[in-house]
Protein backbone atom coordinates (compact mmCIF):
# COMPACT_ATOMS: atom_id res chain seq x y z
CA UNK A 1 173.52 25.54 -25.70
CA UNK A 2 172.84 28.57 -23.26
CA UNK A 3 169.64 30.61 -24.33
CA UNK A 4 170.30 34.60 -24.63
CA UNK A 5 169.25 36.63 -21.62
CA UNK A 6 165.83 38.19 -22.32
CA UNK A 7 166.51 41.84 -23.06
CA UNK A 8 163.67 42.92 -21.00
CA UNK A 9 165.83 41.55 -17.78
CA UNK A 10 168.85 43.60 -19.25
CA UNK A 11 166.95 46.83 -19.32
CA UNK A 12 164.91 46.41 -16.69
CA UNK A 13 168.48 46.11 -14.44
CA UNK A 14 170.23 48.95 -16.49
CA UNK A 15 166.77 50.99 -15.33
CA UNK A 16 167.06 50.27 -11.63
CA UNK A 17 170.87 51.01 -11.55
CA UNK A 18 170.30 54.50 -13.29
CA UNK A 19 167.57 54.75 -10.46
CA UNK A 20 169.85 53.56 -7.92
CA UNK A 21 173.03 55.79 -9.14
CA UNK A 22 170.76 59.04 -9.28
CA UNK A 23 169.27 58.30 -6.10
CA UNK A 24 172.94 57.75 -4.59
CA UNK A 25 173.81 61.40 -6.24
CA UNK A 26 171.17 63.71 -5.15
CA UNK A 27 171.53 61.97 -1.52
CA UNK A 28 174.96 62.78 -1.69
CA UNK A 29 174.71 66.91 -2.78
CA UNK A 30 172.06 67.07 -0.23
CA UNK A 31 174.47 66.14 2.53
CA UNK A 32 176.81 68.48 0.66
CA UNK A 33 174.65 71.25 0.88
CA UNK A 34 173.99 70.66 4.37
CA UNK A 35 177.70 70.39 5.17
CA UNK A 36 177.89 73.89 3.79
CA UNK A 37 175.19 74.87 5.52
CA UNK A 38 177.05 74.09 9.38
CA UNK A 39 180.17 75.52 7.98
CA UNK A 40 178.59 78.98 7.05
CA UNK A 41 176.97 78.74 10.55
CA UNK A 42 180.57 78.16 11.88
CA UNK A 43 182.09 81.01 10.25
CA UNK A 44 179.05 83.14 10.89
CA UNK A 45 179.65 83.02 14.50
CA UNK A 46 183.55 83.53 14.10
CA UNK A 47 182.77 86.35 12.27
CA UNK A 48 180.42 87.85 14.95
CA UNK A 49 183.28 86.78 16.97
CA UNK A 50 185.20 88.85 15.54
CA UNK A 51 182.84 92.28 15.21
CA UNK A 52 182.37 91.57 19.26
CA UNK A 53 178.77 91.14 18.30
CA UNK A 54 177.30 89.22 21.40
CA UNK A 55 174.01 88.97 20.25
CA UNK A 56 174.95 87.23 16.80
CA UNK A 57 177.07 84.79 18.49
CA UNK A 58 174.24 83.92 21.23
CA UNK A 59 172.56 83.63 18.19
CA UNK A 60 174.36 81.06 16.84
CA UNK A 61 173.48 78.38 19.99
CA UNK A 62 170.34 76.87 20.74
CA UNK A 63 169.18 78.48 24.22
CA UNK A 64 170.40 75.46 26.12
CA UNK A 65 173.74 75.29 24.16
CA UNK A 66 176.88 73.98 26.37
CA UNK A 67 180.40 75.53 25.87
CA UNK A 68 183.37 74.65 27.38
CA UNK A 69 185.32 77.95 27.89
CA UNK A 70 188.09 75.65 29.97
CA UNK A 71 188.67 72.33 29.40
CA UNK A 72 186.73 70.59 32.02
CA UNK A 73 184.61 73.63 32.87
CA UNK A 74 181.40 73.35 30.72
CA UNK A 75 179.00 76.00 31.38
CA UNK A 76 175.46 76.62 29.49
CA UNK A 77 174.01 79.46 31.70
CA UNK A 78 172.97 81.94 28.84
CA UNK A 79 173.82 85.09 31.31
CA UNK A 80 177.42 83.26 32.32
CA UNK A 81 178.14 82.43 28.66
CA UNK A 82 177.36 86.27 27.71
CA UNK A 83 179.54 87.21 30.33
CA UNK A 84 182.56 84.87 29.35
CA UNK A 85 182.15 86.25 25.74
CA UNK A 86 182.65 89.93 26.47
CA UNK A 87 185.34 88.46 28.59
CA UNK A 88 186.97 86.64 25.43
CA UNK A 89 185.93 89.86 23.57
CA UNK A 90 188.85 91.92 25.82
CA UNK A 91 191.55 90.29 24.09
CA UNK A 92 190.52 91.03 20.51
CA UNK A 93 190.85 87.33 19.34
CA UNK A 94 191.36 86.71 15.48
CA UNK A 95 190.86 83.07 15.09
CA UNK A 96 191.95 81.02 12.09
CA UNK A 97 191.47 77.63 11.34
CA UNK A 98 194.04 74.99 9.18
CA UNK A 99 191.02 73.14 8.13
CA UNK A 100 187.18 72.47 8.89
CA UNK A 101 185.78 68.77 9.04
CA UNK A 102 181.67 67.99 9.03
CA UNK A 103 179.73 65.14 9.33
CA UNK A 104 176.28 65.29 8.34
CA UNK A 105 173.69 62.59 9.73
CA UNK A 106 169.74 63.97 9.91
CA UNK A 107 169.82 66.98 11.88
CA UNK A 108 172.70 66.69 13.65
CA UNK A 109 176.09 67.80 12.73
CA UNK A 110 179.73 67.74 14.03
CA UNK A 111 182.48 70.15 12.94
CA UNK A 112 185.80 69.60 14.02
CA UNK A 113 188.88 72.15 12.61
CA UNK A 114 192.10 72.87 14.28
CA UNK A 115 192.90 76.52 15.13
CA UNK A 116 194.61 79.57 15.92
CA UNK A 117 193.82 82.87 18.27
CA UNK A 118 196.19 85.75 18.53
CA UNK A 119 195.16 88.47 20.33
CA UNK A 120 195.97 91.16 22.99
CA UNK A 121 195.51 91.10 26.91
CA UNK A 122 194.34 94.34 28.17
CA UNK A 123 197.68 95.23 29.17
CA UNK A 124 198.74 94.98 25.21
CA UNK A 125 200.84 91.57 25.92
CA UNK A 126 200.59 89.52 23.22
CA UNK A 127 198.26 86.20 23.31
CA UNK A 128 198.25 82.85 21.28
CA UNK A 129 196.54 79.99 22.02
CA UNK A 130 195.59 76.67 19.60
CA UNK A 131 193.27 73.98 20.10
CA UNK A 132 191.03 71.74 18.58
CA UNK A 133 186.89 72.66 18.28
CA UNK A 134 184.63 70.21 18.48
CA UNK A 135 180.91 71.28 17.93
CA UNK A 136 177.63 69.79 17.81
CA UNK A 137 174.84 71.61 16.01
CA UNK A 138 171.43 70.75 15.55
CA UNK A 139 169.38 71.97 12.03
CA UNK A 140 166.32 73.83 13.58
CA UNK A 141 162.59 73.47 12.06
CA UNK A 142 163.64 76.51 9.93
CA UNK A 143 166.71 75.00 8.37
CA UNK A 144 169.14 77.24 10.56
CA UNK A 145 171.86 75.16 11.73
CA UNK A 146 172.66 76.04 15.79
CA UNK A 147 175.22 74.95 17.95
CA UNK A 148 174.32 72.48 21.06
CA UNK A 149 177.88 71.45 22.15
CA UNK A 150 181.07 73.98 21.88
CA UNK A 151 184.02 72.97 22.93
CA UNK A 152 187.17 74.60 21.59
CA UNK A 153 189.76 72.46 23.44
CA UNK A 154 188.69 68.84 22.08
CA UNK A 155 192.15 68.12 22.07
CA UNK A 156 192.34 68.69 25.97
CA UNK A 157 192.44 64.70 26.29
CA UNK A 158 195.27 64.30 24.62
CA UNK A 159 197.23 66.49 26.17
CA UNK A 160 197.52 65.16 29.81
């Protein structure tokens, strides 16, 4: 004849689980929150894209930051970057994006979405371009996220 389990082990297991299962659930809306968190920093910078706002998009890299203007062509001079953005700013871009993807893991994030510029060369031709950005941002001591890596033609591989 098998004794009955002592309901002190019973509760004592239903305790840690409950422990365990909100432990698993606040760890799991903090990375959501922090997932937001790159994405608004993402979209910030589009937006200030968008406004031709150099200083709020050299705002949105850490002073160091790489971006890859051309596949193959990094560059993280601060006075080169500004120069390539009022550059880009000529053709006022308009990006979109089909869909955003971020991965959380301490203070470092990726986001990876697939988009779409139209815009106009100076001469008022018409100019489309798609690609696939890759970025790397780092969350800063005051909880900004900024971006380390930039590359908007992470699909350059894959293309050769």
């Amino acid at each position: 004849m098998m004794k009955p389990f002592p309901s002190i082990f019973v509760t004592l297991w239903l305790m840690l689980f409950t422990s365990f299962i909100q432990a698993q659930q606040s760890t799991n809306m903090q990375i959501e929150q922090e997932q937001a968190a790159v994405l608004k920093a993402v979209k910030q910078m589009t937006h200030a894209f968008h406004q031709k706002d150099l200083k709020a998009v050299m705002n949105s890299y850490e002073d160091q930051a790489l971006v890859v203007f051309e596949p193959e062509s990094p560059i993280t001079d601060k006075a080169l970057l500004e120069q390539m953005f009022q550059g880009a700013f000529s053709l006022n871009p308009k990006f979109t994006y089909s869909g955003h993807e971020v991965f959380v893991n301490g203070d470092i994030a990726v986001h990876i979405a697939p988009w779409t510029m139209k815009g106009k060369a100076p001469d008022g031709s018409k100019v489309e371009q798609s690609g696939l950005s890759i970025a790397v941002l780092r969350k800063q001591k005051d909880g900004k996220w900024l971006m380390v890596f930039d590359d908007p033609h992470g699909q350059f591989l894959m293309t050769q």
